[in-house]
Structures are given as structure tokens and as C-alpha cells.
Protein backbone atom coordinates (compact mmCIF):
# COMPACT_ATOMS: atom_id res chain seq x y z
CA UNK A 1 117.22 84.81 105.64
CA UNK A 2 119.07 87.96 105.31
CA UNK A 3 119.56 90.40 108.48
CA UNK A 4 116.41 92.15 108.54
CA UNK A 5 114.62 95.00 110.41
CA UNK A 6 111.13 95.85 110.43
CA UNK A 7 110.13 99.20 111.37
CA UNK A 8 106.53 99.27 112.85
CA UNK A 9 104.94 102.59 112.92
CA UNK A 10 101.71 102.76 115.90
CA UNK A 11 99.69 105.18 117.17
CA UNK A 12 96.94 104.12 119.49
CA UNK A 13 97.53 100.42 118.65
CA UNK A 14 96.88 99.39 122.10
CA UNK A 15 93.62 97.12 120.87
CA UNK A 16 95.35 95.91 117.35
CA UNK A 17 98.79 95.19 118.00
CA UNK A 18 98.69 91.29 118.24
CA UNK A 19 101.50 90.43 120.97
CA UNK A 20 101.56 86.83 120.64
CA UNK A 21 102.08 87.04 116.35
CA UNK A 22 105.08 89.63 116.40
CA UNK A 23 106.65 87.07 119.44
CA UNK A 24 105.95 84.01 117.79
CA UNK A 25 107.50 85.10 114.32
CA UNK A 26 110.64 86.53 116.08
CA UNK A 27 111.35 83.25 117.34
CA UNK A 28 110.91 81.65 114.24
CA UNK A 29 113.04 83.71 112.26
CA UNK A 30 115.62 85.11 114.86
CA UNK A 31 117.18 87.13 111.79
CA UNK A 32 114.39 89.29 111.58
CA UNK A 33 114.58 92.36 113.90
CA UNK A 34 111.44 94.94 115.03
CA UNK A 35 111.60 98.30 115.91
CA UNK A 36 108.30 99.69 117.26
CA UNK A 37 108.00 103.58 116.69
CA UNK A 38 105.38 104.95 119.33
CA UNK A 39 104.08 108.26 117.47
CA UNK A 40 103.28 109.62 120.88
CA UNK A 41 99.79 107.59 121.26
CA UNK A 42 97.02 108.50 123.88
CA UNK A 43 96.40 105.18 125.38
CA UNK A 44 98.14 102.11 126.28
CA UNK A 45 99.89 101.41 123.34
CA UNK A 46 103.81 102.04 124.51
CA UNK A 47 102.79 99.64 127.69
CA UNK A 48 102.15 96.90 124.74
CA UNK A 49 105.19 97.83 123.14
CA UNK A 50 107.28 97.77 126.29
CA UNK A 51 105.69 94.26 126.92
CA UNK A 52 107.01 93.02 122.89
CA UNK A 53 110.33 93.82 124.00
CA UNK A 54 110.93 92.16 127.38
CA UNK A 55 109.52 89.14 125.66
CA UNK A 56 112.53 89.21 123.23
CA UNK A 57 115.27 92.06 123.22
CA UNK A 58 117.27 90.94 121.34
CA UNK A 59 115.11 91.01 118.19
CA UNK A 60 112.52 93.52 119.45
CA UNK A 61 113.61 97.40 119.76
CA UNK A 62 111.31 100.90 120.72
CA UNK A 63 111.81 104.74 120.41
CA UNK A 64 108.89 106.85 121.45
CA UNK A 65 108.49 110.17 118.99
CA UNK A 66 107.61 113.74 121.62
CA UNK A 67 105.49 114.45 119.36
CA UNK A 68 102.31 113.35 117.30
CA UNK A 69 103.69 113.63 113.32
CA UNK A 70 101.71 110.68 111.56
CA UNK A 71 103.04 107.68 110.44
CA UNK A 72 104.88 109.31 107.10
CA UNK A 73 107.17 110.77 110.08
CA UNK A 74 107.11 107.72 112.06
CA UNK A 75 108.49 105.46 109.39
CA UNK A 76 111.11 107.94 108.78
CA UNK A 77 112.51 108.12 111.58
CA UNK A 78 112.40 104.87 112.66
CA UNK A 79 114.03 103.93 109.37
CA UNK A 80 116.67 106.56 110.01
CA UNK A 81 117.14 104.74 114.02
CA UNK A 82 117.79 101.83 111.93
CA UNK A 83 120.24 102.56 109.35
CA UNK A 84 122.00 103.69 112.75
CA UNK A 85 122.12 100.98 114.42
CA UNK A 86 125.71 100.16 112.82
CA UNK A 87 126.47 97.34 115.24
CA UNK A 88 123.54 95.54 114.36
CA UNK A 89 124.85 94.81 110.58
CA UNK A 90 120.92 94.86 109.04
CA UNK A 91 120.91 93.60 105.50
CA UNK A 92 117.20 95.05 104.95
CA UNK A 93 115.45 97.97 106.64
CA UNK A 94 111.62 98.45 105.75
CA UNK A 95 108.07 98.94 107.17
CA UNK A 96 105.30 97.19 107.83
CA UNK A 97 101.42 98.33 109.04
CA UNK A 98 100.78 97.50 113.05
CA UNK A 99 98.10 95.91 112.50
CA UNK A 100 99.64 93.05 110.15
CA UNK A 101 96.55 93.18 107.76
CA UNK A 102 99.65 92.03 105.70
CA UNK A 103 100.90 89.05 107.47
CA UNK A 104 104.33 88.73 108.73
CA UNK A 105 104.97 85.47 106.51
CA UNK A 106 105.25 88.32 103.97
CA UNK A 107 108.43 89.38 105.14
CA UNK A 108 110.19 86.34 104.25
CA UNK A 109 108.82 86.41 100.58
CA UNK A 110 110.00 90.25 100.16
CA UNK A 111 113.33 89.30 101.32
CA UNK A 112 113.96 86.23 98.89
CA UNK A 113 113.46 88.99 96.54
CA UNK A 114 116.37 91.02 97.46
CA UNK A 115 118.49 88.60 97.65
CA UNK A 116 119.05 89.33 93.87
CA UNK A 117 121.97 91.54 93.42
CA UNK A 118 120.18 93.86 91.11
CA UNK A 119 116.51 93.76 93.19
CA UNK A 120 116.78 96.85 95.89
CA UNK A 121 113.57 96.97 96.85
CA UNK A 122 110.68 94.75 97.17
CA UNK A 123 106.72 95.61 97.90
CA UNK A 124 103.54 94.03 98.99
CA UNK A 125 100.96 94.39 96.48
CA UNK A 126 97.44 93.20 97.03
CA UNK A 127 96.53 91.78 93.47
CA UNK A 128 93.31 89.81 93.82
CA UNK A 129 94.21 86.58 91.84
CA UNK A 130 92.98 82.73 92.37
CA UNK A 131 93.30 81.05 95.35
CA UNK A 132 94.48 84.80 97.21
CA UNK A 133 92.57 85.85 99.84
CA UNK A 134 92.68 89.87 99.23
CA UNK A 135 89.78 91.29 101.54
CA UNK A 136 89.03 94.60 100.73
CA UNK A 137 85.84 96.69 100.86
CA UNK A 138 84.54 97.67 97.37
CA UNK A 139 84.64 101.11 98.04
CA UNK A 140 88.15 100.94 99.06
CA UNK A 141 89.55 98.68 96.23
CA UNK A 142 88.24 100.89 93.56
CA UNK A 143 89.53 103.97 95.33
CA UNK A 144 92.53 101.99 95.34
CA UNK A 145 92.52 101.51 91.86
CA UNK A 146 92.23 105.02 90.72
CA UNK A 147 94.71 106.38 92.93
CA UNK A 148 97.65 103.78 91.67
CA UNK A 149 96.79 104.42 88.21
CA UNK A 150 97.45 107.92 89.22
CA UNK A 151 100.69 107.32 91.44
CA UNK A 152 101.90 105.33 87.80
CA UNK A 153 100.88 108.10 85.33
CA UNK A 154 102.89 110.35 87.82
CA UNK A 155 106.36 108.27 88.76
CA UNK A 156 106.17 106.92 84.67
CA UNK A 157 106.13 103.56 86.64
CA UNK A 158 104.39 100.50 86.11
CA UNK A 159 103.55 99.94 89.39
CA UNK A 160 100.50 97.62 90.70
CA UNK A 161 100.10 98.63 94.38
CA UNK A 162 101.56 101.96 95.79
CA UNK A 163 99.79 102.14 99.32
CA UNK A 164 100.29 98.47 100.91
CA UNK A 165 102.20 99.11 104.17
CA UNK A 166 104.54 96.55 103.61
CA UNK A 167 107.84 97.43 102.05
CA UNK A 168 111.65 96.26 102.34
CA UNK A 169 114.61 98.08 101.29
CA UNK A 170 118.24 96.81 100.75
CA UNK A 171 120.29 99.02 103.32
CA UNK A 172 122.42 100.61 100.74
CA UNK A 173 124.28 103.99 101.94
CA UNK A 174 121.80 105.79 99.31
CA UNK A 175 118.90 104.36 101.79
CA UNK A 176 120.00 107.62 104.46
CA UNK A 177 119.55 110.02 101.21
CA UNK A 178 116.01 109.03 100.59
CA UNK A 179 114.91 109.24 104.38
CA UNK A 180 117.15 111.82 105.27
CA UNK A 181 115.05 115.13 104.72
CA UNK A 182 111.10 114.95 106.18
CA UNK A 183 108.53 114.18 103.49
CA UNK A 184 106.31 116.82 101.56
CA UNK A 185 103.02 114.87 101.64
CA UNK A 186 101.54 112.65 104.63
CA UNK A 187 99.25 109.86 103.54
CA UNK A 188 100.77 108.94 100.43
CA UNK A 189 104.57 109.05 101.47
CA UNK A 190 104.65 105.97 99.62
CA UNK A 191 104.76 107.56 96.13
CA UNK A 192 107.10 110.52 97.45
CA UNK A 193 109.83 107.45 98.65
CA UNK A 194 109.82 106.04 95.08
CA UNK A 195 110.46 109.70 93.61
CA UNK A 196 113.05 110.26 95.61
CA UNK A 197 114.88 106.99 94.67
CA UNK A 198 114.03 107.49 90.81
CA UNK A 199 115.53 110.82 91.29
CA UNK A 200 118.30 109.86 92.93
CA UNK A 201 118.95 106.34 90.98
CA UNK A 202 119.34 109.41 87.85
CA UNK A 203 121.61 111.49 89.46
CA UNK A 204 123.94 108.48 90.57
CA UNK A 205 123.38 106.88 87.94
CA UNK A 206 123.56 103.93 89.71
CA UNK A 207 119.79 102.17 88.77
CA UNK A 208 116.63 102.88 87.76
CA UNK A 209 113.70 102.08 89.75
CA UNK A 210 111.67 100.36 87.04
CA UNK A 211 114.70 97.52 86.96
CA UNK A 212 115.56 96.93 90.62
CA UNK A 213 112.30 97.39 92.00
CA UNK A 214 109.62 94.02 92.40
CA UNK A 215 105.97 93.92 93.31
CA UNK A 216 105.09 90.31 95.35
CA UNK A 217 101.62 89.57 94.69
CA UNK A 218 100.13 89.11 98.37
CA UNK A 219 98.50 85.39 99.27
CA UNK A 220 96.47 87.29 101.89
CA UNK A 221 95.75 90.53 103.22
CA UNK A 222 92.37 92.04 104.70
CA UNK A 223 91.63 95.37 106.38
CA UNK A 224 91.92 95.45 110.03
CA UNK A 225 89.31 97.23 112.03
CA UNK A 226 90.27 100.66 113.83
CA UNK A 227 92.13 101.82 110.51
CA UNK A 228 93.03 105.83 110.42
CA UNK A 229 92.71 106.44 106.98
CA UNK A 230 89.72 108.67 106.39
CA UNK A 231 88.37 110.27 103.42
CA UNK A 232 89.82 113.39 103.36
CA UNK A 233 93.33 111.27 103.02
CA UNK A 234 91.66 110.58 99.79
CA UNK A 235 90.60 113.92 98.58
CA UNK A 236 93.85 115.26 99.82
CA UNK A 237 95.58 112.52 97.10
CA UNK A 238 95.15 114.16 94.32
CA UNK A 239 97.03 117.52 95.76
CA UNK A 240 99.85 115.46 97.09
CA UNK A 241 100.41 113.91 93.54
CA UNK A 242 100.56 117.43 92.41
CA UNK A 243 103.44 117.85 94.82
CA UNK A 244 105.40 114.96 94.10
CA UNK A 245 104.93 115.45 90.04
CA UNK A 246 106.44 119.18 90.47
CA UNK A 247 109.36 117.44 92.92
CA UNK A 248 109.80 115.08 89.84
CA UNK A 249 109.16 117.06 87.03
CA UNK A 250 110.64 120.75 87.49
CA UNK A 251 114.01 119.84 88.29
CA UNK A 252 115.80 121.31 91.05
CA UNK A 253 119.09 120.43 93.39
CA UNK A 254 117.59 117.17 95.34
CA UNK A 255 120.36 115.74 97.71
């Protein structure tokens, strides 16, 4: 498997983060890195942390934000600490939720992906099909569903799955461009990453998203107790769509 860092985004993940799965993967796949982002939590969660990395540090890496910002913030960063780490050589830089309601087999299926030249990203997408064990709550899966068709009708992308937290980048030099400036919107930072690389994949000239993006439909995911979203993240959605179709739609200088 390709060189490959994980950035891991927590805050308050002192009950959820599950030790003994981040461990055991390492040491099964000793090309895949982590580096935990600690968004300034309240409890015990950078004492977990701390305890991930002694286990293993050479694969497992921290930073601790000063501040609370929210996990839009926290990926960025921690993606930016990564494309940083120059020594380290990573192949793939992405994200992936603390509480692994998408499991860390995953990673290995997104990265097969980009081992096509022309694939530069690859996404999680929980498509309930046979034999997949997709474990949502009703509530949240048609929410879900009205909010991608959205996100679609917006980026004029056929796109499944916009909001699973698991997502893996090829570390091109473009890669700093897209997380270089802080995001507009919080909860659906998702969407605002894509813009950003259809907008600059038109200004290079170099792809378009439609063609070296790829959706991997999930064999499992299920929601994790303790999640953060609440629903004023989804009544704030439509407003941050707003934002990003403006961003995308009344052209101005980007990068």
C-alpha cells in the first residue's frame, strides 16, 4: 500500500476513540501513518492521544490546536502539518471521523483507488446495497439524501455521498492550494473542498473533478454514539450551499 497519512480530527473523544483498533491496524499496515489533531478538548481526550502514540511513534503523530475551531479547522490544519512533513515522503494525505463509524479497513480500499494515475481522490460513500451493512437512523439518511442532492445540483457533480468523514487525497503540490486559506462554511467543509479543487482543476487546467474523482461504496458503516452534529448543522446547510454556489458561480481571483 501506498505511503499514507490519516488525519484524525477529535474533540472530546476521550469515551469514543477506540485505542486498541487505531494500534492494531498500524501494525498491520505499517505504511499507513495517523496524525491525531486535538481541537483543544475539555476532557481526557489528548491523555488518549498521548497514549496512541507511545504505543507506536513511528506511525502515530499529535498536534494540539490553542484553540476550539471545529473540525472543518481541525482537518485543515492537520492536513496542512502533513503535507509538511517532507521527510516523511506520504503518497496520500486524507481524513477520517474519530470515531471510525467508517472502519479503518476502508482505508486500504480508498487507496487501491488512487493508485490509478488519473484517480486523485477517493471517498467513502455509504450506499445501502445487498449484503452492506449501512446503519443509519431514518431521520438521518433522508436528511442525508436531500442535502447531497443539493451539494450535486450545486458542484454540477454527480456525487453519491458528500458528508462521510472518510476521504483520501493524492499529495499533489495543488493539495497545499486547496487547504491553504481557512474554509467559509463549518459543517459542510466537505462540499467547499470539492469547489475548491473543481475551481482550481479549471484554472490549471490540469483535471476535472468529475474524471479523477471515485466514490467506494462502503461494506459497513453505522453511527457512533456521542456524535456532534446537531440540527442546526442542518438548517445552517442550506446557507452554506449558498456560500459555496456564489464561491463557484460569480467568479473571482481564487488562488
Amino acid at each position: 500500500m501506498q505511503k499514507t497519512v490519516i488525519v484524525v480530527p477529535c474533540f472530546n473523544e476521550e469515551k469514543r476513540l477506540n485505542v486498541e483498533e487505531f494500534q492494531n491496524f498500524a501494525k498491520k499496515f505499517p505504511d499507513t501513518f495517523f496524525l491525531f489533531v486535538n481541537d483543544c478538548s475539555t476532557d481526557n481526550t489528548m491523555l488518549v492521544i498521548d497514549s496512541i502514540c507511545k504505543s507506536n511513534g513511528n506511525q502515530m503523530f499529535s498536534t494540539s490546536l490553542e484553540t476550539n475551531t471545529g473540525k472543518a479547522e481541525a482537518v485543515r490544519q492537520g492536513v496542512l502539518k502533513a503535507i509538511g512533513m517532507e521527510s516523511m515522503n506520504f503518497k496520500n494525505i486524507g481524513y477520517w471521523d474519530a470515531d471510525l463509524s467508517t472502519p479503518l479497513n476502508a482505508i486500504t480500499k480508498l487507496t487501491e483507488k488512487l493508485e490509478s494515475p488519473e484517480i486523485l481522490m477517493a471517498f467513502g460513500s455509504r450506499v445501502k446495497l445487498l449484503n452492506h451493512k449501512i446503519n443509519r437512523t431514518a431521520m438521518r439518511h433522508y436528511l442525508g439524501r436531500i442535502f447531497a442532492t443539493l451539494a450535486s445540483l450545486v458542484l454540477h457533480l454527480k456525487i453519491y455521498d458528500t458528508q462521510c468523514g472518510a476521504k483520501i487525497f493524492k499529495n499533489i503540490p495543488e493539495l497545499k492550494t486547496v487547504f491553504a486559506q481557512p474554509f467559509m462554511v463549518n459543517w459542510i467543509f466537505d462540499v467547499e473542498i470539492l469547489a475548491r479543487f473543481i475551481l482550481l482543476g479549471k484554472s490549471t487546467g490540469k483535471w476535472s473533478v468529475e474524471d479523477s474523482a471515485v466514490e467506494y461504496p462502503l461494506e459497513v458503516w453505522h453511527d457512533v454514539e456521542g456524535s456532534k452534529l446537531k440540527i442546526r448543522d442542518f438548517l445552517m446547510a442550506p446557507f452554506e450551499l449558498f456560500r459555496i454556489f456564489s464561491y463557484l458561480h460569480f467568479p473571482r481571483k481564487r488562488f
